[in-house]
Protein backbone atom coordinates (compact mmCIF):
# COMPACT_ATOMS: atom_id res chain seq x y z
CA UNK A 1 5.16 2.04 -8.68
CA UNK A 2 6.52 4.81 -10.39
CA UNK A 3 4.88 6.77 -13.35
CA UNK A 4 8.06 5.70 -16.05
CA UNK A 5 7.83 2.28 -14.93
CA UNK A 6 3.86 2.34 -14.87
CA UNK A 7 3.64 3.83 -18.13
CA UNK A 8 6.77 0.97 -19.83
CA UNK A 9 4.50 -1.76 -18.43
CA UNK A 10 1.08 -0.38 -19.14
CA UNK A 11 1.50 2.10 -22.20
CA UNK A 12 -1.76 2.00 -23.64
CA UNK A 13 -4.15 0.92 -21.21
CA UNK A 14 -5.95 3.75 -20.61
CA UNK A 15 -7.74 4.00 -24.15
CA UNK A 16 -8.96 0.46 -22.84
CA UNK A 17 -10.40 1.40 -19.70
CA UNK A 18 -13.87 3.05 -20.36
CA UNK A 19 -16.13 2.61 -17.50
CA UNK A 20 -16.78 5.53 -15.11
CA UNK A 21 -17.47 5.93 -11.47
CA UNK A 22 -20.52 6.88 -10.30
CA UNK A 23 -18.62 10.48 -9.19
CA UNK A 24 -15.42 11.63 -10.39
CA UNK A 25 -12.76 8.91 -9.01
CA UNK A 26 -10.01 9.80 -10.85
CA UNK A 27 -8.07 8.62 -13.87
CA UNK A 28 -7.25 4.51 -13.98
CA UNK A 29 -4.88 5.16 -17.11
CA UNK A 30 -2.32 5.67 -16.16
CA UNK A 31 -1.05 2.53 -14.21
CA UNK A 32 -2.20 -1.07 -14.72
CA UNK A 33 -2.87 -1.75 -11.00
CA UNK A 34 -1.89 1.30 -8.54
CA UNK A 35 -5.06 3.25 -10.78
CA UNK A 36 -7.04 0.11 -10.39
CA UNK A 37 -6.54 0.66 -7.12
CA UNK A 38 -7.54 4.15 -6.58
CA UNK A 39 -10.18 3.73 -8.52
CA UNK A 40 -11.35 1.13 -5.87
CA UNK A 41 -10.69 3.67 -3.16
CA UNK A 42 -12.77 6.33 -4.49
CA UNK A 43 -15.84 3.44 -5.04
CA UNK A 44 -14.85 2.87 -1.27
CA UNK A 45 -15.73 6.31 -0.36
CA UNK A 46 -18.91 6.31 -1.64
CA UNK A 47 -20.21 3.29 -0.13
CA UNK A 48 -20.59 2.65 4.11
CA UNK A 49 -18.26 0.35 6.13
CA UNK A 50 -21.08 -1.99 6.59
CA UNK A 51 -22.11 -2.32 2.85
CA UNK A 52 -21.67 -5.65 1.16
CA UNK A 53 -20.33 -4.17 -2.26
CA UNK A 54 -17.89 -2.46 -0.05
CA UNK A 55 -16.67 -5.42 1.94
CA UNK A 56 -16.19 -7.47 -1.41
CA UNK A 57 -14.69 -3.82 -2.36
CA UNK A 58 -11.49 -3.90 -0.14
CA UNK A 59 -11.11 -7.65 -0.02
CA UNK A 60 -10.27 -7.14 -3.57
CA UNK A 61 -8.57 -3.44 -2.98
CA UNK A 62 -6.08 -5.53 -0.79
CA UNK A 63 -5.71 -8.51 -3.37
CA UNK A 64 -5.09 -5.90 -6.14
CA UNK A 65 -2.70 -3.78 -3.25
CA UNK A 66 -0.68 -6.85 -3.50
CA UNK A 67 -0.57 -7.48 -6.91
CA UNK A 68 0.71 -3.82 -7.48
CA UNK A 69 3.58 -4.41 -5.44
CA UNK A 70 4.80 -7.46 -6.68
CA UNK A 71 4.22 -5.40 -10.21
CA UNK A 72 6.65 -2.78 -9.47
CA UNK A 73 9.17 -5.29 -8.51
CA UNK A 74 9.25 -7.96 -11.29
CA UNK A 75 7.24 -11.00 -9.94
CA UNK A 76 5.19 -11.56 -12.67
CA UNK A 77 6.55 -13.19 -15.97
CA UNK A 78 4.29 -11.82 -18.32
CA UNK A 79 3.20 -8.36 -17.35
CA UNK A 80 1.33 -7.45 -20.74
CA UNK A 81 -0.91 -10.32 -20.12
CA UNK A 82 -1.34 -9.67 -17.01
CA UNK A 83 -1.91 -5.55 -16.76
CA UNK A 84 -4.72 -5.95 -19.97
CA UNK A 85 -6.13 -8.75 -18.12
CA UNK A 86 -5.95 -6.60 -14.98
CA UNK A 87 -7.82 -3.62 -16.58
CA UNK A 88 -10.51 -6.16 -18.22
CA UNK A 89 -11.00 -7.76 -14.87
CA UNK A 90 -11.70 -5.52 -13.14
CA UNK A 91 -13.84 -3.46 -15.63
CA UNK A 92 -16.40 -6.50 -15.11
CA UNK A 93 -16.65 -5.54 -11.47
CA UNK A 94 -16.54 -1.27 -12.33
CA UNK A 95 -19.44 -2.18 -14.61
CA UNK A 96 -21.48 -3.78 -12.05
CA UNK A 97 -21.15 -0.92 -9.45
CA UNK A 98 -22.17 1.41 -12.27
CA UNK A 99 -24.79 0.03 -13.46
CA UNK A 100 -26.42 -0.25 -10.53
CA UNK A 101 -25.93 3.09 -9.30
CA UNK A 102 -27.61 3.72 -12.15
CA UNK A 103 -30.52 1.40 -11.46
CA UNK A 104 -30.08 -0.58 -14.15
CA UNK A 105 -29.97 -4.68 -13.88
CA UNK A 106 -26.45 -6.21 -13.00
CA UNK A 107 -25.69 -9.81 -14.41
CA UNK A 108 -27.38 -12.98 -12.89
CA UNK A 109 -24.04 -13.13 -11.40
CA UNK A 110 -23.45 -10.05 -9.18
CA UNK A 111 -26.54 -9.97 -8.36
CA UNK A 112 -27.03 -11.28 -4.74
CA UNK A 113 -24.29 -9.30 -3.65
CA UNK A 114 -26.44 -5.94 -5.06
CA UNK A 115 -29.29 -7.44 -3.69
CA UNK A 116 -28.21 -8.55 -0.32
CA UNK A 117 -26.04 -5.23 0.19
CA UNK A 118 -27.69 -4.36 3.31
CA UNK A 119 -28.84 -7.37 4.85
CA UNK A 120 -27.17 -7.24 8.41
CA UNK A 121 -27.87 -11.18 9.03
CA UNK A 122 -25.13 -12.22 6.41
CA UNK A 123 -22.07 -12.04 7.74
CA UNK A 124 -19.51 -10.27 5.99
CA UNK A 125 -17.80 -13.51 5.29
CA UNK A 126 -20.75 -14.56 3.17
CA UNK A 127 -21.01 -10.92 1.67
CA UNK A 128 -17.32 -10.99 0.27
CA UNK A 129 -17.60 -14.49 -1.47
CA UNK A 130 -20.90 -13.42 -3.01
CA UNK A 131 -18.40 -11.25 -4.83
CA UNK A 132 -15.82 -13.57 -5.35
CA UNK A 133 -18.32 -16.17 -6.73
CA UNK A 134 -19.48 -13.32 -9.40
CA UNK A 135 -16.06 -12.11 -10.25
CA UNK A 136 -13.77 -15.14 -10.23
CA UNK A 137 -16.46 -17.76 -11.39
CA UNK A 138 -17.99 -15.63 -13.96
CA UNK A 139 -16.17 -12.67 -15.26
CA UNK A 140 -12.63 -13.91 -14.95
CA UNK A 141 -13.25 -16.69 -17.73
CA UNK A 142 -14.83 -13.97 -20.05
CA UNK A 143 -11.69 -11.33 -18.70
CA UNK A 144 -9.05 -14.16 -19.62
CA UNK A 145 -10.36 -14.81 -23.15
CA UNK A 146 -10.94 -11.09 -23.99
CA UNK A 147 -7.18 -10.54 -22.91
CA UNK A 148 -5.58 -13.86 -24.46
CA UNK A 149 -7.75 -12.75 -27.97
CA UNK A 150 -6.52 -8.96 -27.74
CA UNK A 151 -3.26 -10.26 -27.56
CA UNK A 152 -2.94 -13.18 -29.60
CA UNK A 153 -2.25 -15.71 -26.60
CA UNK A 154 -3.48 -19.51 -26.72
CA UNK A 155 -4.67 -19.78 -23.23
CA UNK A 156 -1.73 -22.97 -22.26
CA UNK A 157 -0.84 -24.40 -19.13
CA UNK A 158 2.55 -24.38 -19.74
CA UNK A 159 3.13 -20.74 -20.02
CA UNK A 160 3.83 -17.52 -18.57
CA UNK A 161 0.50 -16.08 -18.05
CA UNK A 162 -0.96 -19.16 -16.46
CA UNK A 163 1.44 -19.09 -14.19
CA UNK A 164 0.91 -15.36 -13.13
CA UNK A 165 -2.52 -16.71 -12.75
CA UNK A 166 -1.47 -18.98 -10.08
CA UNK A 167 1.08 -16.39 -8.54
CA UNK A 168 -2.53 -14.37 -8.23
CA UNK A 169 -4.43 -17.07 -7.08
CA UNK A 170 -1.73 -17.72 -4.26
CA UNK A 171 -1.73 -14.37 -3.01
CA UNK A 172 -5.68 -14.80 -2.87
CA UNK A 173 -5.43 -17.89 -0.90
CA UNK A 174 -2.75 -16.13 1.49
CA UNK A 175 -5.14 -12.96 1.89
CA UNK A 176 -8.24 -14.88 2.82
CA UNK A 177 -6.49 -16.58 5.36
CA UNK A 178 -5.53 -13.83 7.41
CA UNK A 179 -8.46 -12.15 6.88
CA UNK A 180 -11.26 -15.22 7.38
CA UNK A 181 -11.68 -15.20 10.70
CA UNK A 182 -12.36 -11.05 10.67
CA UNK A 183 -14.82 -11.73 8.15
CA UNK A 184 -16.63 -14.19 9.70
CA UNK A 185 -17.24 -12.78 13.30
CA UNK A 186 -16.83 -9.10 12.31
CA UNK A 187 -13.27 -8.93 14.75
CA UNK A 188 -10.56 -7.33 13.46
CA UNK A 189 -7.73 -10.01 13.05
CA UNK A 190 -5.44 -8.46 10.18
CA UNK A 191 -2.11 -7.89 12.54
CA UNK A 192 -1.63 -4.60 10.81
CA UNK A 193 -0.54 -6.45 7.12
CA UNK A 194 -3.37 -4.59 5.67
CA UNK A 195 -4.23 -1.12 6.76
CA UNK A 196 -6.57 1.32 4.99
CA UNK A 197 -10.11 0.24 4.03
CA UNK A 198 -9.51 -3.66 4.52
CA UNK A 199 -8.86 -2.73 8.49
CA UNK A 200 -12.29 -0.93 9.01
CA UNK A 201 -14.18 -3.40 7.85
């Protein structure tokens, strides 16, 4: 997406994004998804292939790969809505890989995922929806009310925003299927839709 378009859709974001990496992972200002992103990348480097943050880590790197795109070229009816509830979403999950770093307690939530990291008899299948069940069950209620509140939305069916959400949810769905079988055997099975992290997994 480029910067002038990044910063139209997005101008003010930034100021809103607070948490840091636990090393220097560069700047998520300055674009409402291609920073998210990066900023994903960077948490990617820092963590092994075989690490269950990290598998939850580019299931949701893809997922938000996706969402960039479709950014950039207009899919999305309500793009405020969605780029603060982008940033607050995945703040949740930024939070939870920093405060553990940090060894400090993650919610009730995330943490069998943080707990479980490491343990080689899950298979990654079970690793990545340990994430999903933290993020989507838990902190994308408390993401969609921070955003709809900042923003003065009523959170209705019949509107724009909910039906980004399902545009979202759709490309979800789409990604787990082409992915599930990988994640539950450990065999790559991606036919080359998603290269970078997602493929070494």
């Amino acid at each position: 997406m480029a910067a002038s378009a990044a910063v139209a859709a997005g101008e003010g974001l930034g100021a809103m994004i607070q948490v840091s990496a636990p090393k220097t992972c560069g700047d998520r200002s300055f674009n409402p998804f291609d920073a998210i992103a990066a900023h994903m990348e960077c948490l990617a480097s820092t963590m092994s292939e075989e690490d269950g943050v990290r598998i939850f880590n580019d299931l949701y790197l893809a997922v938000t790969r996706s969402v960039a795109v479709e950014f950039a070229n207009g899919y999305f009816e309500d793009p405020a809505f969605l780029s603060r509830l982008g940033a607050i979403f995945s703040d949740r999950y930024f939070d939870a890989v920093e405060r553990n770093v940090a060894e400090r307690s993650v919610s009730r939530a995330w943490a069998p995922l943080f707990q479980e990291r490491s343990e080689t008899r899950i298979a990654p299948l079970g690793l990545a929806l340990a994430g999903m069940n933290a993020h989507i069950n838990n902190d994308l209620a408390i993401a969609l009310v921070a955003a709809a509140r900042e923003l003065g939305y009523d959170l209705d069916l019949d509107s724009a925003h909910y039906r980004d959400h399902l545009r979202v949810n759709m490309m979800l769905l789409r990604l787990l299927h082409d992915v599930k079988e990988h994640l539950e055997t450990g065999i790559v099975q991606t036919n080359g839709r998603f290269p970078g992290p997602l493929a070494c997994l």
